[in-house]
PDB file of N, CA and C in Angstrom:
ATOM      1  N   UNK A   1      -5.059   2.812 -16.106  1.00  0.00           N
ATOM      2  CA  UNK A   1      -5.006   2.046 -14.879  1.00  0.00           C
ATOM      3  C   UNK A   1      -5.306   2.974 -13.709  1.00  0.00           C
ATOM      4  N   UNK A   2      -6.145   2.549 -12.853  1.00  0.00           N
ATOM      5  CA  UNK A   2      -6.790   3.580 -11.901  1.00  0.00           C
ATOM      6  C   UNK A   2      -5.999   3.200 -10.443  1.00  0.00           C
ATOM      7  N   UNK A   3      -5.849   4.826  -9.945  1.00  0.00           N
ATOM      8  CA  UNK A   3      -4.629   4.687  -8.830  1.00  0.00           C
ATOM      9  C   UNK A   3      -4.528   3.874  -7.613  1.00  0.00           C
ATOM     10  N   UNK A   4      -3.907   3.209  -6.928  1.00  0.00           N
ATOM     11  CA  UNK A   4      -3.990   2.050  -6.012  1.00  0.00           C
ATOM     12  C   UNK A   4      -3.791   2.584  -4.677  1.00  0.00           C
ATOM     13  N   UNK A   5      -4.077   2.524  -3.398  1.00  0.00           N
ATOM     14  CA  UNK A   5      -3.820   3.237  -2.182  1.00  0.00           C
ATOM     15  C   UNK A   5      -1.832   2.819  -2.000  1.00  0.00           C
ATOM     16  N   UNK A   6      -1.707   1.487  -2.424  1.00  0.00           N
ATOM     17  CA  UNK A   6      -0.486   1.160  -2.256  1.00  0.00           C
ATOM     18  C   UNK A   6       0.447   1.964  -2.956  1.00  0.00           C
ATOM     19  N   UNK A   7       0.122   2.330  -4.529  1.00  0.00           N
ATOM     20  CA  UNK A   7       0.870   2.338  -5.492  1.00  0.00           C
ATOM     21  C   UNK A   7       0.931   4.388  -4.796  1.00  0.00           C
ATOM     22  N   UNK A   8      -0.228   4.885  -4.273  1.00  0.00           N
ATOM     23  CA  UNK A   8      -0.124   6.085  -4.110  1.00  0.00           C
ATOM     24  C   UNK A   8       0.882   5.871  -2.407  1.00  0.00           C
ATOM     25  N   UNK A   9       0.877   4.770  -1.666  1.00  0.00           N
ATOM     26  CA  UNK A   9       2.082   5.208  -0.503  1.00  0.00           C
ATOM     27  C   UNK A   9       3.398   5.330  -1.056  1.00  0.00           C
ATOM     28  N   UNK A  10       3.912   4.345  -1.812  1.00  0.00           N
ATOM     29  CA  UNK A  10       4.798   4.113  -2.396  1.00  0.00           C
ATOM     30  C   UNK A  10       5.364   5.610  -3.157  1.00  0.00           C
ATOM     31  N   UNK A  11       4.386   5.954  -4.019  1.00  0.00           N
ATOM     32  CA  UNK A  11       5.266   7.406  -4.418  1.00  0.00           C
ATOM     33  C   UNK A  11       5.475   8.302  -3.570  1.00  0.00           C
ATOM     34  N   UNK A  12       4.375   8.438  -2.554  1.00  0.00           N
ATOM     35  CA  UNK A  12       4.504   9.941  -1.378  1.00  0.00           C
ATOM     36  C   UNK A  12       5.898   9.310  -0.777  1.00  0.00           C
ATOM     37  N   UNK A  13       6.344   8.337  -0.410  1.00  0.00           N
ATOM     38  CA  UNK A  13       7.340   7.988   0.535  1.00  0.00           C
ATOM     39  C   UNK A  13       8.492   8.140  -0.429  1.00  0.00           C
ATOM     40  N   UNK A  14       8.479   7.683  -1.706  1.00  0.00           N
ATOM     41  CA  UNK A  14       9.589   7.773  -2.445  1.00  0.00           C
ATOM     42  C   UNK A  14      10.346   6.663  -2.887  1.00  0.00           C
ATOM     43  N   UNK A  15      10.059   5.575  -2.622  1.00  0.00           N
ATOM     44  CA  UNK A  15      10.272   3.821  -2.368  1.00  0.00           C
ATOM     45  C   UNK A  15      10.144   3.515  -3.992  1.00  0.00           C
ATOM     46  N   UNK A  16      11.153   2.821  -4.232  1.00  0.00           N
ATOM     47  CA  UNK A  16      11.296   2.108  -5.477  1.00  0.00           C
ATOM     48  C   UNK A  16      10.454   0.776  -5.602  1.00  0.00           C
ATOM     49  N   UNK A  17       9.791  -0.025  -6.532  1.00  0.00           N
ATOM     50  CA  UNK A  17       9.443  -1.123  -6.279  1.00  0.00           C
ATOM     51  C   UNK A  17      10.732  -2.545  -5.523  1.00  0.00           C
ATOM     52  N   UNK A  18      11.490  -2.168  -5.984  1.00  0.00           N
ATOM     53  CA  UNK A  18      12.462  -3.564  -5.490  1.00  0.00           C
ATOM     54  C   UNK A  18      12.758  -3.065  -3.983  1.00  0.00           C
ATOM     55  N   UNK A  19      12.599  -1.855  -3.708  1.00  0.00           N
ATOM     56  CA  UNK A  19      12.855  -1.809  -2.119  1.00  0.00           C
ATOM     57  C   UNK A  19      11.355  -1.687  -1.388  1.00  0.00           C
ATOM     58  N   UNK A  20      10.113  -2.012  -1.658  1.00  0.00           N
ATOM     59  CA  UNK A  20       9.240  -2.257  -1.096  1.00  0.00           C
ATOM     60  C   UNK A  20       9.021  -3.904  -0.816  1.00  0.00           C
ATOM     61  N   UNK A  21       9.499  -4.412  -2.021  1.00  0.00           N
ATOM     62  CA  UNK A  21       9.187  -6.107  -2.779  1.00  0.00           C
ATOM     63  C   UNK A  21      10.140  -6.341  -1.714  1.00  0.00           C
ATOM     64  N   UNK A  22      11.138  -6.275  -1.217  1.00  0.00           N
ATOM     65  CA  UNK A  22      12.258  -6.744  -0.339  1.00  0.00           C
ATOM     66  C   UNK A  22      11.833  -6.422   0.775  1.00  0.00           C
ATOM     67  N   UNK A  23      11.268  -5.873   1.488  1.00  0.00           N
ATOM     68  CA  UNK A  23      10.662  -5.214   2.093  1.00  0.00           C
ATOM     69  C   UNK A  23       9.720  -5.996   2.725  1.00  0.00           C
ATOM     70  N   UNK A  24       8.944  -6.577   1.965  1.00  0.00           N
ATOM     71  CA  UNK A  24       7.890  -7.890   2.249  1.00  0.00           C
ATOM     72  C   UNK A  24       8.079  -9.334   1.948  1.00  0.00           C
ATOM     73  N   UNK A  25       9.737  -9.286   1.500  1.00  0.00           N
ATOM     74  CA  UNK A  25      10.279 -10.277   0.908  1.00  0.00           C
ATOM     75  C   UNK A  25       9.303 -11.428  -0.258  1.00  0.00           C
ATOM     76  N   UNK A  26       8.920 -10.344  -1.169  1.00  0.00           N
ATOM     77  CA  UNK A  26       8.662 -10.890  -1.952  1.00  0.00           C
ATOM     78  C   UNK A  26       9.287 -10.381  -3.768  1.00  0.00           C
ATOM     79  N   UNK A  27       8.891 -10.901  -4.779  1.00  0.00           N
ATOM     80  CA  UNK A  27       9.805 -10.579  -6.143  1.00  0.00           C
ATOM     81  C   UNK A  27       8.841  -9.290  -6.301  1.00  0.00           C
ATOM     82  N   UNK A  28       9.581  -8.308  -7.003  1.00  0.00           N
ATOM     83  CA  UNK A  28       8.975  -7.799  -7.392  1.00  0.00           C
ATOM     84  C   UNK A  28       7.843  -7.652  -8.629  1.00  0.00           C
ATOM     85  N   UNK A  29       7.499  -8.663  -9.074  1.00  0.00           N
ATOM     86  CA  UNK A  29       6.375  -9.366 -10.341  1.00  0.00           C
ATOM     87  C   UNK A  29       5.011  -9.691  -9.237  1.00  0.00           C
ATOM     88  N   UNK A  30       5.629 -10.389  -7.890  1.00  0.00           N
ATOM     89  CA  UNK A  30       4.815 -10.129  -7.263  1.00  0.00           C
ATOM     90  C   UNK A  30       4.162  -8.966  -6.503  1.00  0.00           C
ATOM     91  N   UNK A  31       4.881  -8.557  -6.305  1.00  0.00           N
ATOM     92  CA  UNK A  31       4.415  -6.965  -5.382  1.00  0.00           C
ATOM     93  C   UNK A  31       3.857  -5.842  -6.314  1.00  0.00           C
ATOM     94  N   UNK A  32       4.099  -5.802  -7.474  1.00  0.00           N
ATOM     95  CA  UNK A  32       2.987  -5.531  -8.610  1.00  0.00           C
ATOM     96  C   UNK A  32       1.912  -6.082  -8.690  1.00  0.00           C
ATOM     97  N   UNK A  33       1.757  -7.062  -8.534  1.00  0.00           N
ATOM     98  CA  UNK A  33       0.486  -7.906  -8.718  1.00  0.00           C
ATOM     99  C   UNK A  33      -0.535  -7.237  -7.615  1.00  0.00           C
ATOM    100  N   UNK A  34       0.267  -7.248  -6.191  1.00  0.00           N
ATOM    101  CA  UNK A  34      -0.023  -6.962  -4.878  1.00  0.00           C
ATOM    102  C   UNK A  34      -0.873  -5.440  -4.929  1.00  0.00           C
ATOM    103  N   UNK A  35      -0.066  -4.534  -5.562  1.00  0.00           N
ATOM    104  CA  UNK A  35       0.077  -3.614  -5.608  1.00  0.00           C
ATOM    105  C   UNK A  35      -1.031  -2.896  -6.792  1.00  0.00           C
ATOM    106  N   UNK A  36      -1.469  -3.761  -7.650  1.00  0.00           N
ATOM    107  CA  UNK A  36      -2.039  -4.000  -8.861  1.00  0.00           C
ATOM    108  C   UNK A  36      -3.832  -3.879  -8.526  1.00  0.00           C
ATOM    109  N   UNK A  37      -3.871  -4.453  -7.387  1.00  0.00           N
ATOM    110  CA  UNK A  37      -5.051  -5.420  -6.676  1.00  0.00           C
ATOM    111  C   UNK A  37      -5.200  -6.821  -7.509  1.00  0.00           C
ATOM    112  N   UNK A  38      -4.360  -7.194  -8.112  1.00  0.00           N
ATOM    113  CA  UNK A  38      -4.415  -8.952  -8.282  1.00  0.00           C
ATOM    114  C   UNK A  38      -4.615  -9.610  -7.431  1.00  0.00           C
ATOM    115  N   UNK A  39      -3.664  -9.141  -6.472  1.00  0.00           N
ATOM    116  CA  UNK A  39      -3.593 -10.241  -4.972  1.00  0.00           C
ATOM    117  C   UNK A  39      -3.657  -9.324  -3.951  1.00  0.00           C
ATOM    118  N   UNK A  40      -4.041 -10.107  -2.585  1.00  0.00           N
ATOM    119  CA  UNK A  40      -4.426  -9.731  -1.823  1.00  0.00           C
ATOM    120  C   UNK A  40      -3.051 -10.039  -1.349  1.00  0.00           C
ATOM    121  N   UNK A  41      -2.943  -8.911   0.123  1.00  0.00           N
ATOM    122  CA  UNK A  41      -1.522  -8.931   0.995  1.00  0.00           C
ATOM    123  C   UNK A  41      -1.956 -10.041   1.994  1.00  0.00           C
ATOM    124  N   UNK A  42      -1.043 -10.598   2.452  1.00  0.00           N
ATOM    125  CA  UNK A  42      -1.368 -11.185   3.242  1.00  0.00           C
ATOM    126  C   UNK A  42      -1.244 -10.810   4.885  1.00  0.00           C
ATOM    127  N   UNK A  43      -1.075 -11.171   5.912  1.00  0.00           N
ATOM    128  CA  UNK A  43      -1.132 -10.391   7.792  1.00  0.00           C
ATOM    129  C   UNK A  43       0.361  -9.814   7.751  1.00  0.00           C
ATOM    130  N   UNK A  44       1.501 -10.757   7.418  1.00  0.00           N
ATOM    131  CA  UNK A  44       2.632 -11.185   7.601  1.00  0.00           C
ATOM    132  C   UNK A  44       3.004  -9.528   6.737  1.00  0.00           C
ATOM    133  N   UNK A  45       2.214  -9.567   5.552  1.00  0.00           N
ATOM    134  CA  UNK A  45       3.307  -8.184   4.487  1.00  0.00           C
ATOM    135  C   UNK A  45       2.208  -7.403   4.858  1.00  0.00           C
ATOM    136  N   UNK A  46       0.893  -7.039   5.409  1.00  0.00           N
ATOM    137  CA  UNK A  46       0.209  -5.745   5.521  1.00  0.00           C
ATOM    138  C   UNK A  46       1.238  -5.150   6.557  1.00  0.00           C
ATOM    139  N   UNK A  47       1.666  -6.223   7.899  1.00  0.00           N
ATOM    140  CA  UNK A  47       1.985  -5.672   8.655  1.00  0.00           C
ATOM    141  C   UNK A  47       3.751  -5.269   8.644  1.00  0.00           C
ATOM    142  N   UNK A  48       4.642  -5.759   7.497  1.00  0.00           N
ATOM    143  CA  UNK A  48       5.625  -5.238   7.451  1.00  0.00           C
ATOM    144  C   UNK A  48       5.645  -3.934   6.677  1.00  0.00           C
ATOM    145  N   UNK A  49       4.209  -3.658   5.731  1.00  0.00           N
ATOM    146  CA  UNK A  49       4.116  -2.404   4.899  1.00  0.00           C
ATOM    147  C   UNK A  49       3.435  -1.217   6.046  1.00  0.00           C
ATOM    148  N   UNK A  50       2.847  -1.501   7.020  1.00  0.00           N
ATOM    149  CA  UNK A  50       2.651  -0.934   7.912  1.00  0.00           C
ATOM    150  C   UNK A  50       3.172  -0.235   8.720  1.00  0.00           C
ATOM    151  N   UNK A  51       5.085  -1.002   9.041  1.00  0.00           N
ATOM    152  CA  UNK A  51       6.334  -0.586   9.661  1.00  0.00           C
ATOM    153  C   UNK A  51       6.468   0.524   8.725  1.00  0.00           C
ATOM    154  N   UNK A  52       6.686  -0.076   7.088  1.00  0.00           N
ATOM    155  CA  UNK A  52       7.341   0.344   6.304  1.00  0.00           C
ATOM    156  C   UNK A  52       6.897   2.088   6.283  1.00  0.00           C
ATOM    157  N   UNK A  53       5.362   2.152   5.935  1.00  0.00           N
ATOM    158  CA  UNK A  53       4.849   3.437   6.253  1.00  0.00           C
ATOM    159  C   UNK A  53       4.523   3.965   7.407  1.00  0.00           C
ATOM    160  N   UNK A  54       4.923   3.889   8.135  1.00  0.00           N
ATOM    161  CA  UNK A  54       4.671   4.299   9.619  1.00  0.00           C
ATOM    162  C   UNK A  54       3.204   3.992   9.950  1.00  0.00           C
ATOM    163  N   UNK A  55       2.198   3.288   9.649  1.00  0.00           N
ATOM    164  CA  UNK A  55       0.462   3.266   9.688  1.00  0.00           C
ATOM    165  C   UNK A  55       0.676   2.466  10.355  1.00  0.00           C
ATOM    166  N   UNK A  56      -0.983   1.921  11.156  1.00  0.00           N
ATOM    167  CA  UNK A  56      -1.922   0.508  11.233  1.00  0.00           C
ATOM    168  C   UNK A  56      -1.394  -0.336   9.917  1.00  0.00           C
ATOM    169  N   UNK A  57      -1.262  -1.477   9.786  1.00  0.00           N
ATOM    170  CA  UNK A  57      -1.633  -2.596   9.316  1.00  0.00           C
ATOM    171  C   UNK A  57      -3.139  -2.558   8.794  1.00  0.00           C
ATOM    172  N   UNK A  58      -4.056  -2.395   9.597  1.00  0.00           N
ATOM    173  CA  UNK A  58      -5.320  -2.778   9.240  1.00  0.00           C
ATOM    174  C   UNK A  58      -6.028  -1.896   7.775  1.00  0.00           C
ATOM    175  N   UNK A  59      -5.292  -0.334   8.056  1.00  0.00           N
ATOM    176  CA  UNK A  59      -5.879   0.030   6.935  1.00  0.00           C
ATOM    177  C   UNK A  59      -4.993  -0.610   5.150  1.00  0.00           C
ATOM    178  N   UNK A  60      -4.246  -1.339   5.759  1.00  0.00           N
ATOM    179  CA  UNK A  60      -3.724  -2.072   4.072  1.00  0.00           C
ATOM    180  C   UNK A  60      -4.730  -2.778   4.044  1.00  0.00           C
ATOM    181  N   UNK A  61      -5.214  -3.906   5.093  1.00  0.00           N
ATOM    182  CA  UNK A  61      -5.979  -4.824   4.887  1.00  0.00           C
ATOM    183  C   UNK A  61      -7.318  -4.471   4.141  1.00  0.00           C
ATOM    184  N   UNK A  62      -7.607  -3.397   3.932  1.00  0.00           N
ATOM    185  CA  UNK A  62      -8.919  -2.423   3.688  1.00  0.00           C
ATOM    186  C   UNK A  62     -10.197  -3.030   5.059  1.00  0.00           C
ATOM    187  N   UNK A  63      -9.274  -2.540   6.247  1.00  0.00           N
ATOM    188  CA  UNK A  63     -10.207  -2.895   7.339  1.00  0.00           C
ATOM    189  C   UNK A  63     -11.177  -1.427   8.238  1.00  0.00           C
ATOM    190  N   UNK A  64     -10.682  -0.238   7.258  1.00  0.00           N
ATOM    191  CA  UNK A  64     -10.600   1.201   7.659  1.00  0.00           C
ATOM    192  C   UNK A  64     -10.990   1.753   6.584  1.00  0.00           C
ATOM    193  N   UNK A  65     -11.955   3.322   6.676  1.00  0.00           N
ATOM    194  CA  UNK A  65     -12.151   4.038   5.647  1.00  0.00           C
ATOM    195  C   UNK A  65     -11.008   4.953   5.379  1.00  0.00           C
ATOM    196  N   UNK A  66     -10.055   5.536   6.192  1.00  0.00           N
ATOM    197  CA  UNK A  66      -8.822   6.009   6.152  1.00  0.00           C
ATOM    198  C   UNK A  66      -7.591   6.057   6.624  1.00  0.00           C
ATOM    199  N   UNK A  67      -6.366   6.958   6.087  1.00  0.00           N
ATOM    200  CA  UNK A  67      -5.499   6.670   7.217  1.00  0.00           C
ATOM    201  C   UNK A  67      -4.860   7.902   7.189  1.00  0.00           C
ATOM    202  N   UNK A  68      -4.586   7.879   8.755  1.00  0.00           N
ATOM    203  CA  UNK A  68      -3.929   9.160   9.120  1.00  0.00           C
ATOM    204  C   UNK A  68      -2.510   9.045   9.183  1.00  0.00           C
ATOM    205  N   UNK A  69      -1.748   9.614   8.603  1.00  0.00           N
ATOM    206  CA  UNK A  69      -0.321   9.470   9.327  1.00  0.00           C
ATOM    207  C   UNK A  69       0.417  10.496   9.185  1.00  0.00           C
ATOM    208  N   UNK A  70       2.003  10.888   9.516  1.00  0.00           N
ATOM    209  CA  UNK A  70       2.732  12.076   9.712  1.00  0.00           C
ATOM    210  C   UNK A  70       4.374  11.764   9.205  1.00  0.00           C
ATOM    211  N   UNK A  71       4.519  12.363   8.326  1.00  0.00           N
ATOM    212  CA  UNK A  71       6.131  11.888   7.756  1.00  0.00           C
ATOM    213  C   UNK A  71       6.674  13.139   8.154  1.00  0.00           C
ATOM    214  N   UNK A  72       7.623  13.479   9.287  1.00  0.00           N
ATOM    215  CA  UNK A  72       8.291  14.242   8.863  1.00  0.00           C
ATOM    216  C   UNK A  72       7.755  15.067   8.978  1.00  0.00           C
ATOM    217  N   UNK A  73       7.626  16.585   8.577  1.00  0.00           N
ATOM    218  CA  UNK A  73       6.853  17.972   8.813  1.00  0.00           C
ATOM    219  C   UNK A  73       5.494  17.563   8.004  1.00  0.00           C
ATOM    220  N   UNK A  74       5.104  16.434   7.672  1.00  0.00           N
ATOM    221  CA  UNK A  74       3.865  16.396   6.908  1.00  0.00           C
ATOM    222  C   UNK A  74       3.110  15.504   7.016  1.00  0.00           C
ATOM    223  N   UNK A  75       1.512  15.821   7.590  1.00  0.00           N
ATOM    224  CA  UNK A  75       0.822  15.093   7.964  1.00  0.00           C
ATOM    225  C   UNK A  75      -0.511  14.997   7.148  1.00  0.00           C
ATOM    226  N   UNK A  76      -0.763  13.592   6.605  1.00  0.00           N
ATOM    227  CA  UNK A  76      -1.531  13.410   5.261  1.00  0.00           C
ATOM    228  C   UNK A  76      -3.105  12.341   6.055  1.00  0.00           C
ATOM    229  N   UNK A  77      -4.160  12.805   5.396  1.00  0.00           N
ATOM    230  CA  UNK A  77      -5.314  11.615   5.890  1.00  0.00           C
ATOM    231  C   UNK A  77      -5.326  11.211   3.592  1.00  0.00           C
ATOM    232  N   UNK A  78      -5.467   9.822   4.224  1.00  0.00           N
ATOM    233  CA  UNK A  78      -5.555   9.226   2.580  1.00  0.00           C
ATOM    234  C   UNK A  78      -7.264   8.933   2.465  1.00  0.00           C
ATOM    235  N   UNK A  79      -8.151   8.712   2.059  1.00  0.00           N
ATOM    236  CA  UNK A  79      -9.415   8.180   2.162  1.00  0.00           C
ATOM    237  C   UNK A  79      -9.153   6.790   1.086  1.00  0.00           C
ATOM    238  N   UNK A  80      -9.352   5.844   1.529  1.00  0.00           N
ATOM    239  CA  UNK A  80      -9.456   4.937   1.293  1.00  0.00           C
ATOM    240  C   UNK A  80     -10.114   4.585   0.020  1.00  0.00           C
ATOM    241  N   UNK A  81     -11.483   4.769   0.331  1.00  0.00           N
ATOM    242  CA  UNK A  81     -12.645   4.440  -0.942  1.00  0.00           C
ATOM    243  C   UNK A  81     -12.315   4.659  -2.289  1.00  0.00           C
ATOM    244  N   UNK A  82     -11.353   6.284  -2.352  1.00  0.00           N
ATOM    245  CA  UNK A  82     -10.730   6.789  -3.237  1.00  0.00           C
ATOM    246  C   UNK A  82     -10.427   6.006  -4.186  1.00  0.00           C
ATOM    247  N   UNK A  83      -9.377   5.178  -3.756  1.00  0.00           N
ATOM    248  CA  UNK A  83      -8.684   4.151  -4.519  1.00  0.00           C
ATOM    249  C   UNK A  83      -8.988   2.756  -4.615  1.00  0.00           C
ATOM    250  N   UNK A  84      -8.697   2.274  -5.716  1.00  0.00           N
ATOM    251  CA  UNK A  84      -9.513   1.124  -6.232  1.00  0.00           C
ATOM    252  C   UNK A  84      -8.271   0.107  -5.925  1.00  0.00           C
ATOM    253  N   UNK A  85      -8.710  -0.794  -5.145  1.00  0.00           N
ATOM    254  CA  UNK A  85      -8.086  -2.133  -4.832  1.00  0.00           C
ATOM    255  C   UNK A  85      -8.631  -3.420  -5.505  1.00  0.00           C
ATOM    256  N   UNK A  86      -8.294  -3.656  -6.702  1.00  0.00           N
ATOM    257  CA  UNK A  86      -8.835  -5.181  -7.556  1.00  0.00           C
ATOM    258  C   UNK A  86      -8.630  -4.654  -8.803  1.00  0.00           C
ATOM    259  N   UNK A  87      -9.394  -5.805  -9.929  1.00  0.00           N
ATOM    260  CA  UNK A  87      -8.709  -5.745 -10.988  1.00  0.00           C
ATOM    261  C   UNK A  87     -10.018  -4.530 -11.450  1.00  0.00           C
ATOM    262  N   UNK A  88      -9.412  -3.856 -12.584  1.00  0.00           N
ATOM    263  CA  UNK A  88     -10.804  -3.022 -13.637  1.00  0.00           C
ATOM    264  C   UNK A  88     -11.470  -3.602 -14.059  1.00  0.00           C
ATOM    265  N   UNK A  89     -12.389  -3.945 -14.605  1.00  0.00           N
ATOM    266  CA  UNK A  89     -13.671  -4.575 -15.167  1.00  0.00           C
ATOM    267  C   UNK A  89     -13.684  -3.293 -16.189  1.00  0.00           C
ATOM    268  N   UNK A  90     -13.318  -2.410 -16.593  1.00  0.00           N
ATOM    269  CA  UNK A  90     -13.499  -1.744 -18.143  1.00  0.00           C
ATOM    270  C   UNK A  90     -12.374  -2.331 -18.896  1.00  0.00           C
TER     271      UNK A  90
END
């Protein structure tokens, strides 16, 4: 399974799935899916995962080639393209 931009915020931050899924108030079966590229996020959860990671919103939406942000003593650019958002086709 090839790595997800979501599934890679989620570990740098340290976030369990049930405290992201709550997070966007959704189950967590869904936020796998989300997270999966099954489904698309919708305005409402890009922009609470947006709080969640300190970012834009827009780059969940895949509206951006990257994102810059700063946790703490550490400041990361992600490239986008990198990671595959949808299902595999192999």
């Amino acid at each position: 399974m090839k790595e997800t931009l979501l599934r890679k915020l989620r570990e740098e931050f340290k976030y369990d799935l049930d405290q992201v899924a709550a997070k966007i108030d959704s189950s967590v079966e869904d936020y796998l899916e989300i997270e999966n590229g099954g489904k698309r996020l919708d305005i409402l959860q890009a922009a609470k995962l947006g709080d969640l990671y300190n970012i834009n919103p827009r780059y969940l939406l895949e509206l951006a080639e990257s994102i810059n942000y700063n946790f703490g003593s550490h400041s990361r650019t992600i490239y986008t393209q990198n990671y595959f958002e949808g299902k595999d086709e192999n």
